[in-house]
C-alpha atoms as a PDB file:
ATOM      1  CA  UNK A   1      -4.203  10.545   0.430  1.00  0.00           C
ATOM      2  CA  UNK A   2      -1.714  11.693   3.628  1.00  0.00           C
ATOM      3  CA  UNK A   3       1.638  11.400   3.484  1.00  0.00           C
ATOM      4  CA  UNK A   4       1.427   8.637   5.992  1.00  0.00           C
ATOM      5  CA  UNK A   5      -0.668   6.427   3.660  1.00  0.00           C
ATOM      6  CA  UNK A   6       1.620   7.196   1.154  1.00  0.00           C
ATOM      7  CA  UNK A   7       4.622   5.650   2.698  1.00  0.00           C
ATOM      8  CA  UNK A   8       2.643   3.173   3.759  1.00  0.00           C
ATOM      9  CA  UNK A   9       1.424   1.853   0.094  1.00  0.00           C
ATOM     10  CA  UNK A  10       4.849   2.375  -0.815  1.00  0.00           C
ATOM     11  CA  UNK A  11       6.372  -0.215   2.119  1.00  0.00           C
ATOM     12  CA  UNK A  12       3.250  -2.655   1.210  1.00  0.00           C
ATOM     13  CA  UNK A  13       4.250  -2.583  -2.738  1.00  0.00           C
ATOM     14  CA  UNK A  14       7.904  -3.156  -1.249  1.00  0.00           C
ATOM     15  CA  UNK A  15       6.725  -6.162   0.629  1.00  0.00           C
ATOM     16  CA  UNK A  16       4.597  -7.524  -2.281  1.00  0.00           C
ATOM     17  CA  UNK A  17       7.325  -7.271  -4.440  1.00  0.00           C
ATOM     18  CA  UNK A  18       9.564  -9.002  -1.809  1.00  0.00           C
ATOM     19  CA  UNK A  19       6.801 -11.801  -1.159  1.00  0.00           C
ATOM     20  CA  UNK A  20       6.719 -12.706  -5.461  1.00  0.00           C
ATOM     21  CA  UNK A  21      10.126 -13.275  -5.194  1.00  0.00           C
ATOM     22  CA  UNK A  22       9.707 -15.585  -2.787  1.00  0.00           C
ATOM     23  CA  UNK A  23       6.925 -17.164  -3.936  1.00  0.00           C
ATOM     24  CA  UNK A  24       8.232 -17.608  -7.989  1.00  0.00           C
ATOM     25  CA  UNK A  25      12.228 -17.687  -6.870  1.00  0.00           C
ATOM     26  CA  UNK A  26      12.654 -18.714  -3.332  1.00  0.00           C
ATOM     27  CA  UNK A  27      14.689 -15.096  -3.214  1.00  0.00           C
ATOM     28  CA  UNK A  28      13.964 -13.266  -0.184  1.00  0.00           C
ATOM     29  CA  UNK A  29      15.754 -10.169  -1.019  1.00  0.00           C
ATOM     30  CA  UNK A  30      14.969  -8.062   1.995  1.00  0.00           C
ATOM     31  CA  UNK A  31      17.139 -10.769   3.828  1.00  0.00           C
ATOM     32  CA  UNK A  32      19.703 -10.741   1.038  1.00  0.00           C
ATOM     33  CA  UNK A  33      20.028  -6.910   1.488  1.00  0.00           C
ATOM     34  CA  UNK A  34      19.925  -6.693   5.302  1.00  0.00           C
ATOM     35  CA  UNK A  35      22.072  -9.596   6.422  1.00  0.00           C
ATOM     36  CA  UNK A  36      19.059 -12.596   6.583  1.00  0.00           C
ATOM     37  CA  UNK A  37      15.885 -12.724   8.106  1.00  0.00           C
ATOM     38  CA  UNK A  38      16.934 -12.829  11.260  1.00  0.00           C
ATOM     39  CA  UNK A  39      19.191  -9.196  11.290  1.00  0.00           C
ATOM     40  CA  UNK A  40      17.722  -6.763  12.800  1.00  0.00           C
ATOM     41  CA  UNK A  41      17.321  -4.647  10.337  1.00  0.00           C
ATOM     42  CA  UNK A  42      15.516  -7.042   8.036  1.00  0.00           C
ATOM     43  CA  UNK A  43      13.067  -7.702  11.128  1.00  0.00           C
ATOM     44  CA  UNK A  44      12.494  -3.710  11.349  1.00  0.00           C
ATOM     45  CA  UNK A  45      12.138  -3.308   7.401  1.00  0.00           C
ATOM     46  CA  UNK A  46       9.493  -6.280   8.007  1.00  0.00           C
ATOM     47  CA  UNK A  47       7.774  -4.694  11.130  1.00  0.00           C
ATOM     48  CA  UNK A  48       7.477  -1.825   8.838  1.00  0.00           C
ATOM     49  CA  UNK A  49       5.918  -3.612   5.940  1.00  0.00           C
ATOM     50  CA  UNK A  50       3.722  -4.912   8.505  1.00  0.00           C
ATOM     51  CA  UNK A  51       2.437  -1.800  10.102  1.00  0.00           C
ATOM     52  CA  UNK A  52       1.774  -0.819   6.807  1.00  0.00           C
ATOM     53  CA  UNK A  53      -0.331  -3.379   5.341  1.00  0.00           C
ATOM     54  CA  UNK A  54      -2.603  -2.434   8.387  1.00  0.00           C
ATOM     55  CA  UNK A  55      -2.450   1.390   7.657  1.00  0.00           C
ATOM     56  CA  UNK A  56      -3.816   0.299   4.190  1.00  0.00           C
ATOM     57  CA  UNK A  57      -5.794  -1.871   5.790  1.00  0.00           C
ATOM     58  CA  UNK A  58      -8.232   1.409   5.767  1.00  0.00           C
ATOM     59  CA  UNK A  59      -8.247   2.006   2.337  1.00  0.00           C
ATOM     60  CA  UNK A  60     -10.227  -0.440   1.884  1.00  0.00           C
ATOM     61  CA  UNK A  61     -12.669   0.808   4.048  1.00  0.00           C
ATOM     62  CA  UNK A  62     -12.845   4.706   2.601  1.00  0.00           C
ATOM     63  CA  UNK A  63     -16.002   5.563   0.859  1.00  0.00           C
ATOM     64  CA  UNK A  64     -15.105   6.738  -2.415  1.00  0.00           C
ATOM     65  CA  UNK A  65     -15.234  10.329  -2.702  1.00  0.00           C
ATOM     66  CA  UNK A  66     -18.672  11.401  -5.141  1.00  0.00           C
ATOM     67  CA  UNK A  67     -18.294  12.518  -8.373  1.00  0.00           C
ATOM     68  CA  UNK A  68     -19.253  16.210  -9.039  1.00  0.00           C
ATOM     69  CA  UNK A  69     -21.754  16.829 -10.855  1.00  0.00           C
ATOM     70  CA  UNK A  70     -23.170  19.892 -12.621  1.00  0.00           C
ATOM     71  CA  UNK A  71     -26.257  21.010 -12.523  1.00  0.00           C
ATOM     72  CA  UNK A  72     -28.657  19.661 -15.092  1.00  0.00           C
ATOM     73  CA  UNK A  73     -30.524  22.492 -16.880  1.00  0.00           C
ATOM     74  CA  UNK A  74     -34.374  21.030 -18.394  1.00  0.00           C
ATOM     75  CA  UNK A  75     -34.864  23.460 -21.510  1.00  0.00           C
ATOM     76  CA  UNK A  76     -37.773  25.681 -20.388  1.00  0.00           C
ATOM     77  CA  UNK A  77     -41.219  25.654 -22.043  1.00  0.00           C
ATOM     78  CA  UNK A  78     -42.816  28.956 -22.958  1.00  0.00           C
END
């Protein structure tokens, strides 16, 4: 995983977080940190959470990297 994606899964746990407290407390506390929903910095921290739900977006889509797997031996017959 890049750093990129990283950040990214780090902005969309911020935003899930942000979007139960909504949903169980009607507490929107991106707003409540940044000055409301309509500050511009809450709009940029929400852009961002945005952006990075699509960057993850991918993740969904990457094949699973395959398991290694040793060589089977067969126990020769003499």
């Amino acid at each position: 995983m890049s750093g990129i994606q990283r950040i990214a899964l780090v902005l969309t746990i911020i935003g899930a977080i942000n979007w139960g407290l909504i949903g169980f407390f009607q507490f929107d506390l991106v707003a409540a940190i940044f000055g409301g929903q309509d500050a511009a910095l809450s709009r940029i921290v929400y852009g961002l959470v945005g952006i990075a739900g699509l960057i993850n977006l991918g993740l969904l889509f990457k094949p699973t990297e395959e398991l290694e797997r040793e060589p089977r031996t067969e126990p020769t017959r003499y």
